[in-house]
N, C-alpha and C. Protein backbone atom coordinates (compact mmCIF):
# COMPACT_ATOMS: atom_id res chain seq x y z
N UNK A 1 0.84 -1.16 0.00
CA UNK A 1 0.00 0.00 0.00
C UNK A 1 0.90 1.24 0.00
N UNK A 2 0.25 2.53 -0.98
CA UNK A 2 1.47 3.38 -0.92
C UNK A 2 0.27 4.66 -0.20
N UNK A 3 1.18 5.30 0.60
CA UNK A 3 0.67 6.49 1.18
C UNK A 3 1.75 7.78 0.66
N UNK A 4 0.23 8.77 0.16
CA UNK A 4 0.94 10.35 -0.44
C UNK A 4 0.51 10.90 0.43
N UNK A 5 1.49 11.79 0.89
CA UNK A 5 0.92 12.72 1.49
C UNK A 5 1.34 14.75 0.21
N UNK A 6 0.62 15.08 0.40
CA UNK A 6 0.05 16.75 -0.37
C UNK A 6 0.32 17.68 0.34
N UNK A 7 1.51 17.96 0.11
CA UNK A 7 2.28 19.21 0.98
C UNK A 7 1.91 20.56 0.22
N UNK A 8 1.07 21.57 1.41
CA UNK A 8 1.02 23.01 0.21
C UNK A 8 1.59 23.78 1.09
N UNK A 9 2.17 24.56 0.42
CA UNK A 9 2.77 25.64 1.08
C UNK A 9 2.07 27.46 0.66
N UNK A 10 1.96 27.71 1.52
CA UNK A 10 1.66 28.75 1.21
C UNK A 10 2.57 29.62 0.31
N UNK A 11 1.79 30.37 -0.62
CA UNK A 11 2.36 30.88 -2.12
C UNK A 11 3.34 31.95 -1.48
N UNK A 12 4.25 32.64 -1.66
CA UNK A 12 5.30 33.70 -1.08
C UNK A 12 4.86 35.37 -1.48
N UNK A 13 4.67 36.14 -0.38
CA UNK A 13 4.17 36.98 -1.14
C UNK A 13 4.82 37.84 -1.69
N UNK A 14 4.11 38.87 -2.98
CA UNK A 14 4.92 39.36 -3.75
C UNK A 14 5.70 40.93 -3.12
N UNK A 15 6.87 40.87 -3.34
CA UNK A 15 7.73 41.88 -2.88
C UNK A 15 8.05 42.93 -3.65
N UNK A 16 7.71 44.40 -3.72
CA UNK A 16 8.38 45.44 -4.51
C UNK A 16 9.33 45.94 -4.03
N UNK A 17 10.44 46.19 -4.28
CA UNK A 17 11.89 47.23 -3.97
C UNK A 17 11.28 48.45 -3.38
N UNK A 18 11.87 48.02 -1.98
CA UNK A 18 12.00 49.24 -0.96
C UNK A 18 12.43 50.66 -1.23
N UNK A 19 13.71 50.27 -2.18
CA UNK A 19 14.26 51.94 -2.80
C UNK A 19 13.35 52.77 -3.65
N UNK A 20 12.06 51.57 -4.45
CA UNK A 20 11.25 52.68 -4.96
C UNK A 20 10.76 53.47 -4.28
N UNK A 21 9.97 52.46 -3.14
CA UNK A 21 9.53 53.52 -2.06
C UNK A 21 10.21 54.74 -1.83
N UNK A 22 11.22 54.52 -1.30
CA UNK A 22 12.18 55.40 -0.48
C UNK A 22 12.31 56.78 -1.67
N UNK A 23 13.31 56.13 -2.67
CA UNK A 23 12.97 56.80 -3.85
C UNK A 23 11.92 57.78 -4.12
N UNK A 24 10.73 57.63 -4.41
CA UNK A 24 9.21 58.54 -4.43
C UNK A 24 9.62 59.46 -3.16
N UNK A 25 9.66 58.88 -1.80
CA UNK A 25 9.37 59.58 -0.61
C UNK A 25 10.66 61.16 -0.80
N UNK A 26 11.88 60.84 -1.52
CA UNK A 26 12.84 61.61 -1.25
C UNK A 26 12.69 62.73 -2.37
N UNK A 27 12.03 62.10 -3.32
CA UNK A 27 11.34 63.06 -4.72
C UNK A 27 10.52 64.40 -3.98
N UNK A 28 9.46 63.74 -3.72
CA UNK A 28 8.45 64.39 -2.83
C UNK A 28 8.94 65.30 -1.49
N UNK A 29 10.00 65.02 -1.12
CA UNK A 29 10.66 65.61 -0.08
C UNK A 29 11.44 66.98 -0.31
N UNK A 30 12.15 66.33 -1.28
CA UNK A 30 13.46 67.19 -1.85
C UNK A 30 13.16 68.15 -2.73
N UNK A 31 11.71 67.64 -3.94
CA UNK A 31 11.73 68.66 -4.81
C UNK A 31 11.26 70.06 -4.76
N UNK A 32 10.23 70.21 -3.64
CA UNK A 32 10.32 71.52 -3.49
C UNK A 32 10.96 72.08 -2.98
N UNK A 33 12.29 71.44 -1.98
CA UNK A 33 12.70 72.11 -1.63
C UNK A 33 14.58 72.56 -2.99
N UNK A 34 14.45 72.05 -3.90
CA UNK A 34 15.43 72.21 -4.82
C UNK A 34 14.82 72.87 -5.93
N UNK A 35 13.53 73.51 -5.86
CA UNK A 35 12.62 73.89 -7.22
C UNK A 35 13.18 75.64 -6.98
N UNK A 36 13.31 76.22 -5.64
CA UNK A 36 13.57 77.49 -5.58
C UNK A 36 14.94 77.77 -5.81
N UNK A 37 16.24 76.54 -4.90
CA UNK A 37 17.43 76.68 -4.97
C UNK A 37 17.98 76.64 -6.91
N UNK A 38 17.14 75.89 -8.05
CA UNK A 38 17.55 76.02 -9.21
C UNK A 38 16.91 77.30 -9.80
N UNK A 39 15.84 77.92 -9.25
CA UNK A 39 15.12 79.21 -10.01
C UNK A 39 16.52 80.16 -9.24
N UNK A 40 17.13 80.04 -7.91
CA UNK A 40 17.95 81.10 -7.67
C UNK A 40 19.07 81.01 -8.21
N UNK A 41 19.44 80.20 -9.01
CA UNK A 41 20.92 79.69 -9.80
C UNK A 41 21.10 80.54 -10.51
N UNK A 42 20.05 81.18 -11.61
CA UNK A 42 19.78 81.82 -12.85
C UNK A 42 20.41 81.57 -14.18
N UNK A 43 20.72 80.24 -13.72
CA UNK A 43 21.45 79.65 -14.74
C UNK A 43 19.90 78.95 -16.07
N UNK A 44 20.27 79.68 -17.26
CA UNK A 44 19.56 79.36 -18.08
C UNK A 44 18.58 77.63 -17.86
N UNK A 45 19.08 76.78 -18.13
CA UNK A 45 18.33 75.24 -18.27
C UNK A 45 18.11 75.20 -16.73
N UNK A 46 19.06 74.91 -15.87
CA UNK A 46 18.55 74.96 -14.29
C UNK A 46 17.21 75.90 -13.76
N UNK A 47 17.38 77.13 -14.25
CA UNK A 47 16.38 78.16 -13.74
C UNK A 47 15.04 77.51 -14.05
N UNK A 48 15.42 77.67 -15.61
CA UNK A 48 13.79 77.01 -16.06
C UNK A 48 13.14 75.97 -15.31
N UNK A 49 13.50 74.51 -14.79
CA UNK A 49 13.84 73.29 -14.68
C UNK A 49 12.89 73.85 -13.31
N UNK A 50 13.78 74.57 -12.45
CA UNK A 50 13.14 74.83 -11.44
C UNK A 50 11.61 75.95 -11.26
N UNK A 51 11.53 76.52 -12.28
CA UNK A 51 10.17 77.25 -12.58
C UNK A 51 9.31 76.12 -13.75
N UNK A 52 9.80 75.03 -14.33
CA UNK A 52 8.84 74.31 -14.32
C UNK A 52 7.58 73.46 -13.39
N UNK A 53 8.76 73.06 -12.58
CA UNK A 53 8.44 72.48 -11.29
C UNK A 53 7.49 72.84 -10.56
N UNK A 54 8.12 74.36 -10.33
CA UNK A 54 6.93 75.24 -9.33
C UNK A 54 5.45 75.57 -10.16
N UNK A 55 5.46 75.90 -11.64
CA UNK A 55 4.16 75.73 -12.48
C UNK A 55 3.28 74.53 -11.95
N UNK A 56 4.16 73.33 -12.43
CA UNK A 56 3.01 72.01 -12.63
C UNK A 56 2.67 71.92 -11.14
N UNK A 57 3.55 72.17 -10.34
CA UNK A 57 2.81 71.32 -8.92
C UNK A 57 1.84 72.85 -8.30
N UNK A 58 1.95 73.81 -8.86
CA UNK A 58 1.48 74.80 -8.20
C UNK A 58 0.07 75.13 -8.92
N UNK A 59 -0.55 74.39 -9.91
CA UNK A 59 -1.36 74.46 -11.03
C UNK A 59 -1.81 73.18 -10.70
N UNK A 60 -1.10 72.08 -10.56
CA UNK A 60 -2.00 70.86 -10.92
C UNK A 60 -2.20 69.85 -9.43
N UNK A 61 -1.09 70.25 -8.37
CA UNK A 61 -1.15 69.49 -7.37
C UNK A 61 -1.12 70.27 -6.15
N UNK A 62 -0.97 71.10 -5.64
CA UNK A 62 -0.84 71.97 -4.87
C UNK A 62 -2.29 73.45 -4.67
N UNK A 63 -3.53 73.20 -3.49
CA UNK A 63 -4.31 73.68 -3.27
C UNK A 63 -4.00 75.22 -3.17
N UNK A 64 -2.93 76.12 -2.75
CA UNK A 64 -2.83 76.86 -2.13
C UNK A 64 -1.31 77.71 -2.32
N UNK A 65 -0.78 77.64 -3.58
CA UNK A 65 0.19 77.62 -3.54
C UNK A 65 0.93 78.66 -3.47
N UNK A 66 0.66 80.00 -2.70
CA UNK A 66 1.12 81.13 -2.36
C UNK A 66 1.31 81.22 -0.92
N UNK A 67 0.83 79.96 -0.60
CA UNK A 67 1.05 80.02 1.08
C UNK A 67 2.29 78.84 1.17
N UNK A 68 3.11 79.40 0.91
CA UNK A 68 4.41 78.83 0.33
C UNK A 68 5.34 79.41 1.51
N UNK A 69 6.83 78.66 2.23
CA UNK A 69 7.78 79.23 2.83
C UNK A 69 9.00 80.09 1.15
N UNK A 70 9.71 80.51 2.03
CA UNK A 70 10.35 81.11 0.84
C UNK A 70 11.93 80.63 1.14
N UNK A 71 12.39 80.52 0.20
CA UNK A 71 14.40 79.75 -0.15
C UNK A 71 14.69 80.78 -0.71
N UNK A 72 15.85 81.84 -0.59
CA UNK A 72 16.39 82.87 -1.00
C UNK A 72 15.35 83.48 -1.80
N UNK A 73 14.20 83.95 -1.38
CA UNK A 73 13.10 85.09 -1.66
C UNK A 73 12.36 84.36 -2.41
N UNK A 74 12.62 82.98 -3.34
CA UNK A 74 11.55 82.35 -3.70
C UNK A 74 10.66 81.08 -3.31
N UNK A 75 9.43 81.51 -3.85
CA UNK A 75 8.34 80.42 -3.23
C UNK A 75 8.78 78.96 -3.47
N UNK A 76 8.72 77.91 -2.24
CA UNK A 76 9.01 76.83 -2.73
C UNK A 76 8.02 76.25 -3.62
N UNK A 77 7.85 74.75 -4.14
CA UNK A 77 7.43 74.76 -5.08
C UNK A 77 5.32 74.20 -4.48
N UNK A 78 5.78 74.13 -3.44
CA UNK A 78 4.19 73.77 -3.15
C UNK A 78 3.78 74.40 -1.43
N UNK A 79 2.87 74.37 -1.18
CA UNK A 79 2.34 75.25 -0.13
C UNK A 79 3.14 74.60 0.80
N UNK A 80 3.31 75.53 2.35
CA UNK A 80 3.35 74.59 3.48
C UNK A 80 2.56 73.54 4.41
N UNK A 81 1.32 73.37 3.30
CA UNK A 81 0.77 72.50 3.81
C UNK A 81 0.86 71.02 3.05
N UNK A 82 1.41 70.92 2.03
CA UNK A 82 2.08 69.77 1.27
C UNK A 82 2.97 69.58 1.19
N UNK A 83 3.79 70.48 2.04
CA UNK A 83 5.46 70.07 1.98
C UNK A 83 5.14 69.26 3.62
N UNK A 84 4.45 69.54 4.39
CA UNK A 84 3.97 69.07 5.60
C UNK A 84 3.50 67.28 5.31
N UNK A 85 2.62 67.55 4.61
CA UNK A 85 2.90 66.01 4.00
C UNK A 85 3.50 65.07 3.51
N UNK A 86 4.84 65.73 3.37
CA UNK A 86 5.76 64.95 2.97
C UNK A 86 6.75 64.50 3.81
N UNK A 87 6.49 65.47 4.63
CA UNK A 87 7.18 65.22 6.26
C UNK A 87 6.31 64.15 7.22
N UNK A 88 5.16 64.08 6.77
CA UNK A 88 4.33 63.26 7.40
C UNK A 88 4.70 61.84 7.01
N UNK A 89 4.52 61.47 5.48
CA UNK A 89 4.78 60.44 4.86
C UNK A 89 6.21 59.89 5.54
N UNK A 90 7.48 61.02 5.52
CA UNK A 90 8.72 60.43 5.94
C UNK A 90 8.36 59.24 7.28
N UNK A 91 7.59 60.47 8.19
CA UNK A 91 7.39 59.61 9.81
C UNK A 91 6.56 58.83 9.72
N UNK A 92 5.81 58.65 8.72
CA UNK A 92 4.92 57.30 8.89
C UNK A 92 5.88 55.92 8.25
N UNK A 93 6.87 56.63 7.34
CA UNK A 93 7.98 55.30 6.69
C UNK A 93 8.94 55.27 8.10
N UNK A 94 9.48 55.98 8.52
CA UNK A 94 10.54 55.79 9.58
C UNK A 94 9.83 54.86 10.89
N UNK A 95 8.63 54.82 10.63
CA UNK A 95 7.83 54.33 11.93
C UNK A 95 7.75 52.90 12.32
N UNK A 96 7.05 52.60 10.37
CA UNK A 96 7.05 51.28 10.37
C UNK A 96 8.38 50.68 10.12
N UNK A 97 9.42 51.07 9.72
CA UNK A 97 10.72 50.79 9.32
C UNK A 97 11.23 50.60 10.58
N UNK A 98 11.08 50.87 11.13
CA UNK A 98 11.67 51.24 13.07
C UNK A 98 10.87 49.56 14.36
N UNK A 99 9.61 49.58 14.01
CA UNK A 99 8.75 48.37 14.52
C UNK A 99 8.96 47.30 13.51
N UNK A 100 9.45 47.45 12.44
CA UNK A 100 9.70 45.94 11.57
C UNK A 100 11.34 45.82 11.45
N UNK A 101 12.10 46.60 11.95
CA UNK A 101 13.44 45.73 12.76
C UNK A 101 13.32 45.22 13.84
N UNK A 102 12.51 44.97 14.77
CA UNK A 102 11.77 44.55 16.03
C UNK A 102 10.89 44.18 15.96
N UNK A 103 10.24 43.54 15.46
CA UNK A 103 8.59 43.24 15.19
C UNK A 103 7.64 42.53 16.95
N UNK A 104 8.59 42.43 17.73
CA UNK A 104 8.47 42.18 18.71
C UNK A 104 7.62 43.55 19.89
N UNK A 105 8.83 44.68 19.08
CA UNK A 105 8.09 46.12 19.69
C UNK A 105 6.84 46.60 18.95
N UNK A 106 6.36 45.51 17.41
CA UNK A 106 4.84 46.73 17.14
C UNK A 106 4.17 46.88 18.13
N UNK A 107 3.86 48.10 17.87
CA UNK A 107 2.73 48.67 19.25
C UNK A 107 1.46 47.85 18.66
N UNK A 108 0.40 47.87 19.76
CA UNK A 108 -0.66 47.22 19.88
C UNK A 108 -1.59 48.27 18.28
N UNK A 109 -1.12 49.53 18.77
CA UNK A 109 -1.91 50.31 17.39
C UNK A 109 -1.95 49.96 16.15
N UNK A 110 -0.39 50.25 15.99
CA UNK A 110 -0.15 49.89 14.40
C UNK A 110 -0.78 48.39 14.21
N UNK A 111 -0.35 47.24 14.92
CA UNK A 111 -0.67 45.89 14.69
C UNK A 111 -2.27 45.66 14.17
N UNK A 112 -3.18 46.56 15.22
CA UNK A 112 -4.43 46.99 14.72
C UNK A 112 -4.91 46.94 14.04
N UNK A 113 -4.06 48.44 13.06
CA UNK A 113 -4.27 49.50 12.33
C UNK A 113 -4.00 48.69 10.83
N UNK A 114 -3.16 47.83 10.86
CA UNK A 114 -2.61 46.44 9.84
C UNK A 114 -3.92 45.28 9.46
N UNK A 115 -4.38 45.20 10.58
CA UNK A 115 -4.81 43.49 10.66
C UNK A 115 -6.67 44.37 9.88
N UNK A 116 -6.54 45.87 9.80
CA UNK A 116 -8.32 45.76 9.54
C UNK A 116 -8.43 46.02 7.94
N UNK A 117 -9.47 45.63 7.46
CA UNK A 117 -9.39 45.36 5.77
C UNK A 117 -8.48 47.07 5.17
N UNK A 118 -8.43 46.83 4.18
CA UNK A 118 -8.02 48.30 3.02
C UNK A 118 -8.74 49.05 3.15
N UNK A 119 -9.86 48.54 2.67
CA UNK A 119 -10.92 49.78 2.92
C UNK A 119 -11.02 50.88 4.23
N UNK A 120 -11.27 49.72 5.04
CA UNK A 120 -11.51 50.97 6.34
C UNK A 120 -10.13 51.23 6.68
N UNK A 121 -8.77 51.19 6.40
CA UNK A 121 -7.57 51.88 6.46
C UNK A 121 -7.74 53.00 5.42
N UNK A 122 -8.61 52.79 4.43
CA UNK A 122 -8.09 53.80 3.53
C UNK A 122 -9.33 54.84 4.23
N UNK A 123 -10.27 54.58 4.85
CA UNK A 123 -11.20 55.34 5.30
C UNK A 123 -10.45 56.29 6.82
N UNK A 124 -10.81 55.42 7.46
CA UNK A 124 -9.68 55.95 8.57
C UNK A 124 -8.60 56.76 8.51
N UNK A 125 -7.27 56.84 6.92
CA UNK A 125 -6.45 57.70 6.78
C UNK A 125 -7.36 58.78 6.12
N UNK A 126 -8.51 58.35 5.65
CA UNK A 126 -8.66 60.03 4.50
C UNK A 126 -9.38 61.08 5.75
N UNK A 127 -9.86 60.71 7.06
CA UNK A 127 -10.62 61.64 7.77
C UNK A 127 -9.38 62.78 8.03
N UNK A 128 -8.39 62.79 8.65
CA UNK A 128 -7.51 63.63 9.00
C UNK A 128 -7.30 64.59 7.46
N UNK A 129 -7.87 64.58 6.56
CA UNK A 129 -7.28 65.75 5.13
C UNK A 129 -8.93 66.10 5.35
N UNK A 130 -9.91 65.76 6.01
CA UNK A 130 -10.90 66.62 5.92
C UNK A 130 -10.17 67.92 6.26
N UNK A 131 -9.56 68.29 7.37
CA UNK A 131 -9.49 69.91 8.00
C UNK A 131 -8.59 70.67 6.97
N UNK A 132 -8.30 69.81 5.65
CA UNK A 132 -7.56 70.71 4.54
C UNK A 132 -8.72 71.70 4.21
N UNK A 133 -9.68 70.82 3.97
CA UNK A 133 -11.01 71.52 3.08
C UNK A 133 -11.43 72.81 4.00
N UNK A 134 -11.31 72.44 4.99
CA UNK A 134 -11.74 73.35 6.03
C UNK A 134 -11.31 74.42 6.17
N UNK A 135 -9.85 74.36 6.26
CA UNK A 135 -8.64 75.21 6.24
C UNK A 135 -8.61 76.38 4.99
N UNK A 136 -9.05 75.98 4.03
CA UNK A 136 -9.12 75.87 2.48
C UNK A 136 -9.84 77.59 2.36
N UNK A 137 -11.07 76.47 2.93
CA UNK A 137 -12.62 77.58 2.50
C UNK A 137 -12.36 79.09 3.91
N UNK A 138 -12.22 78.20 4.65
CA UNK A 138 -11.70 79.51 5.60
C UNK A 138 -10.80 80.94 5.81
N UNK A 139 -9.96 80.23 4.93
CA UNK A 139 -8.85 81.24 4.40
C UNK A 139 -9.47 81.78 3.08
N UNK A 140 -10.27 81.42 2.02
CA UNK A 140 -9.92 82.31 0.62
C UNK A 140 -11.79 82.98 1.31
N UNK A 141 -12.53 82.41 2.36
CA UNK A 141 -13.65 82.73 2.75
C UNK A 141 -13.18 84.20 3.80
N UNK A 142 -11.95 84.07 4.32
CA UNK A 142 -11.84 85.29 4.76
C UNK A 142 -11.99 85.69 6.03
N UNK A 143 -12.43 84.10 6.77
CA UNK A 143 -12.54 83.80 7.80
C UNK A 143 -11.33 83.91 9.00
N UNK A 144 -10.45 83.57 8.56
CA UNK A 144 -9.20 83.34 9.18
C UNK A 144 -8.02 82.96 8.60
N UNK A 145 -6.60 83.06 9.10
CA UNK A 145 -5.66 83.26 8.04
C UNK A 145 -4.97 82.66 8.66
N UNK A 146 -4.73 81.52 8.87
CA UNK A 146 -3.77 80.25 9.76
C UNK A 146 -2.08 80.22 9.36
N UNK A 147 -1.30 80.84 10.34
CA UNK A 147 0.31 81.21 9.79
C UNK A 147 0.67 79.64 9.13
N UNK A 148 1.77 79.87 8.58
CA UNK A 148 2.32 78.36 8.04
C UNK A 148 2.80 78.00 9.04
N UNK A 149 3.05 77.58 10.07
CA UNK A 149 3.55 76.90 11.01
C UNK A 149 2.49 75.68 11.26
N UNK A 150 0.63 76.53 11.28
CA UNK A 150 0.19 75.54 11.56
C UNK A 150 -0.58 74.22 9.96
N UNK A 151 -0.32 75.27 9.24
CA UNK A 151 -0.16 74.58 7.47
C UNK A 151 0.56 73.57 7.49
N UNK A 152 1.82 73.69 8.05
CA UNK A 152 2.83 72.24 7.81
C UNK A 152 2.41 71.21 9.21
N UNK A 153 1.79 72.12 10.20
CA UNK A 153 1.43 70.36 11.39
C UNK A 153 -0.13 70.03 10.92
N UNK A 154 -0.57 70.50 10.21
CA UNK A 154 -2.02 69.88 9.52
C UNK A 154 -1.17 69.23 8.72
N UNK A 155 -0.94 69.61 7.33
CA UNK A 155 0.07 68.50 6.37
C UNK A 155 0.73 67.37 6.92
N UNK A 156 1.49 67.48 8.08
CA UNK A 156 2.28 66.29 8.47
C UNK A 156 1.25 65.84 9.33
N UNK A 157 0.10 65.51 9.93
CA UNK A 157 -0.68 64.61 10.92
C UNK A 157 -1.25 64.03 9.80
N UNK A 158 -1.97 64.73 8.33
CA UNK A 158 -2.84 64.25 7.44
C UNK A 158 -1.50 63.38 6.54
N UNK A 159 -0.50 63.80 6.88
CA UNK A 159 0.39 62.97 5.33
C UNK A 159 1.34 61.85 6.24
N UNK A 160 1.07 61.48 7.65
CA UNK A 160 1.42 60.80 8.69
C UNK A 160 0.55 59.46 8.48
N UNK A 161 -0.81 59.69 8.21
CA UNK A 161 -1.73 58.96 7.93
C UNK A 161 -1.99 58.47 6.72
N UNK A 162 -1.35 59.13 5.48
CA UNK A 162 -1.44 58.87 4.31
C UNK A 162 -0.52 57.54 4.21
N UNK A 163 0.94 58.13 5.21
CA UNK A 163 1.92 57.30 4.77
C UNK A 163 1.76 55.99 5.32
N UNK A 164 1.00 56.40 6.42
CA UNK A 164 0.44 54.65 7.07
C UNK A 164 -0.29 54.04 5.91
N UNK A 165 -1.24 54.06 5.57
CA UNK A 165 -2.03 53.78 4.30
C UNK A 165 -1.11 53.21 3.66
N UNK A 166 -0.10 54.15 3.20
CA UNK A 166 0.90 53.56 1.67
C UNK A 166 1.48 52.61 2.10
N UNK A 167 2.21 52.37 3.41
CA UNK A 167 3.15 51.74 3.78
C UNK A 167 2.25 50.50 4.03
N UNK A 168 1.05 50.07 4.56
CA UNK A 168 0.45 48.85 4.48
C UNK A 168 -0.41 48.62 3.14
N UNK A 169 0.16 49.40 2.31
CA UNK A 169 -0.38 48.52 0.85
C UNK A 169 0.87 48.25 -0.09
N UNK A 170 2.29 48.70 0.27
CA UNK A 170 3.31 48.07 -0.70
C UNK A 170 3.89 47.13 0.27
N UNK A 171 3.58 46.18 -1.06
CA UNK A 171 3.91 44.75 -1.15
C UNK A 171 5.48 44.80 -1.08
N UNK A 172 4.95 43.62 0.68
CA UNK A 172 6.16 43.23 1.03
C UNK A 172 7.04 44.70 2.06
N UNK A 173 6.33 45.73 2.52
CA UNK A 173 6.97 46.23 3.34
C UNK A 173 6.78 46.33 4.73
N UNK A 174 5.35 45.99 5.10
CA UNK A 174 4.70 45.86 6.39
C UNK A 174 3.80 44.64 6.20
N UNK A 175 4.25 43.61 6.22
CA UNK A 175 3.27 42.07 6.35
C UNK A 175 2.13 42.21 7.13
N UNK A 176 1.25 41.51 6.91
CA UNK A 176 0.10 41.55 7.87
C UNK A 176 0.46 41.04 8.92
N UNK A 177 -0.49 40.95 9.74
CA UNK A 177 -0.24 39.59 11.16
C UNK A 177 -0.67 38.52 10.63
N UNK A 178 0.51 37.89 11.31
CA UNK A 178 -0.13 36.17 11.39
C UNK A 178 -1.18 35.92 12.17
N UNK A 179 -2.02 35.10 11.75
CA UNK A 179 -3.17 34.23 12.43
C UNK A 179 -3.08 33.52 13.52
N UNK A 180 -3.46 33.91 14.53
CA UNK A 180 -2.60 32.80 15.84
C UNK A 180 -3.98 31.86 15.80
């Protein structure tokens, strides 16, 4: 009599390169702040390069873009409330990067914040960019005129939460929990 036994293994899951990540995050970081330092060069191709920059993101991605800090008298390339987000995104990558050399130290939150479907993560991160809208209508409404100081800690709590989001949907950088 012959006995089989049917070994399955669970399939491996799929992994994307960390440096893209990282990569994007340092784009997003760096470029506005290098969009004013090439407009102050005045070097023909550089200048431009850097007043392209400040056009598209100040036209196509950027709500507000006169409420800008300034790099040798010019506007960076997106408000301080999206450069705040990019500072957010950093600490939400440094966070999980920090609890997944230790996976022993995830906090009870994040582990949470992991184990509940996409959806309600992606729900849960979009409430914190409500007070953009808010922020938004208030200021061109005339209501109130919020210094950039507090533009970039709205940006970084709302882009803190974004980056949680991102960071538990690329594959292979924050695993789910195991099933006990």
């Amino acid at each position: 009599m012959t006995t089989s036994v049917l070994v399955s293994r669970p399939e491996p899951q799929p992994r994307w390169p960390l440096w893209a990540f990282d990569t994007l995050l340092w784009v997003l970081f760096l470029g506005p702040l290098i969009s004013p330092l090439f407009r102050a060069t005045g070097l023909p191709l550089v200048a431009d390069t850097g007043l392209l920059a400040r056009d598209l993101l100040a036209t196509y991605i950027c709500p507000t873009p006169e409420r800008s800090y300034l790099l040798f008298g010019l506007p960076m390339a997106v408000c301080a409330r999206c450069w705040g987000a990019t500072i957010g995104l950093w600490a939400a990558r440094l966070l999980v990067g920090w609890q997944l050399r230790a996976p022993r130290r995830e906090a009870a939150l994040l582990g949470w914040f992991r184990g509940l479907p996409w959806g309600a993560r992606l729900l849960l991160c979009a409430l914190p960019f409500l007070l953009w809208p808010l922020e938004i209508i208030g200021h061109y409404g005339g209501t109130w005129y919020a210094p950039l100081w507090l533009l970039l800690l709205n940006g970084m709590q709302a882009g803190f939460f974004a980056g949680l989001f991102f960071c538990s949907l690329w594959p292979g950088l924050w695993p789910a929990p195991r099933a006990r």
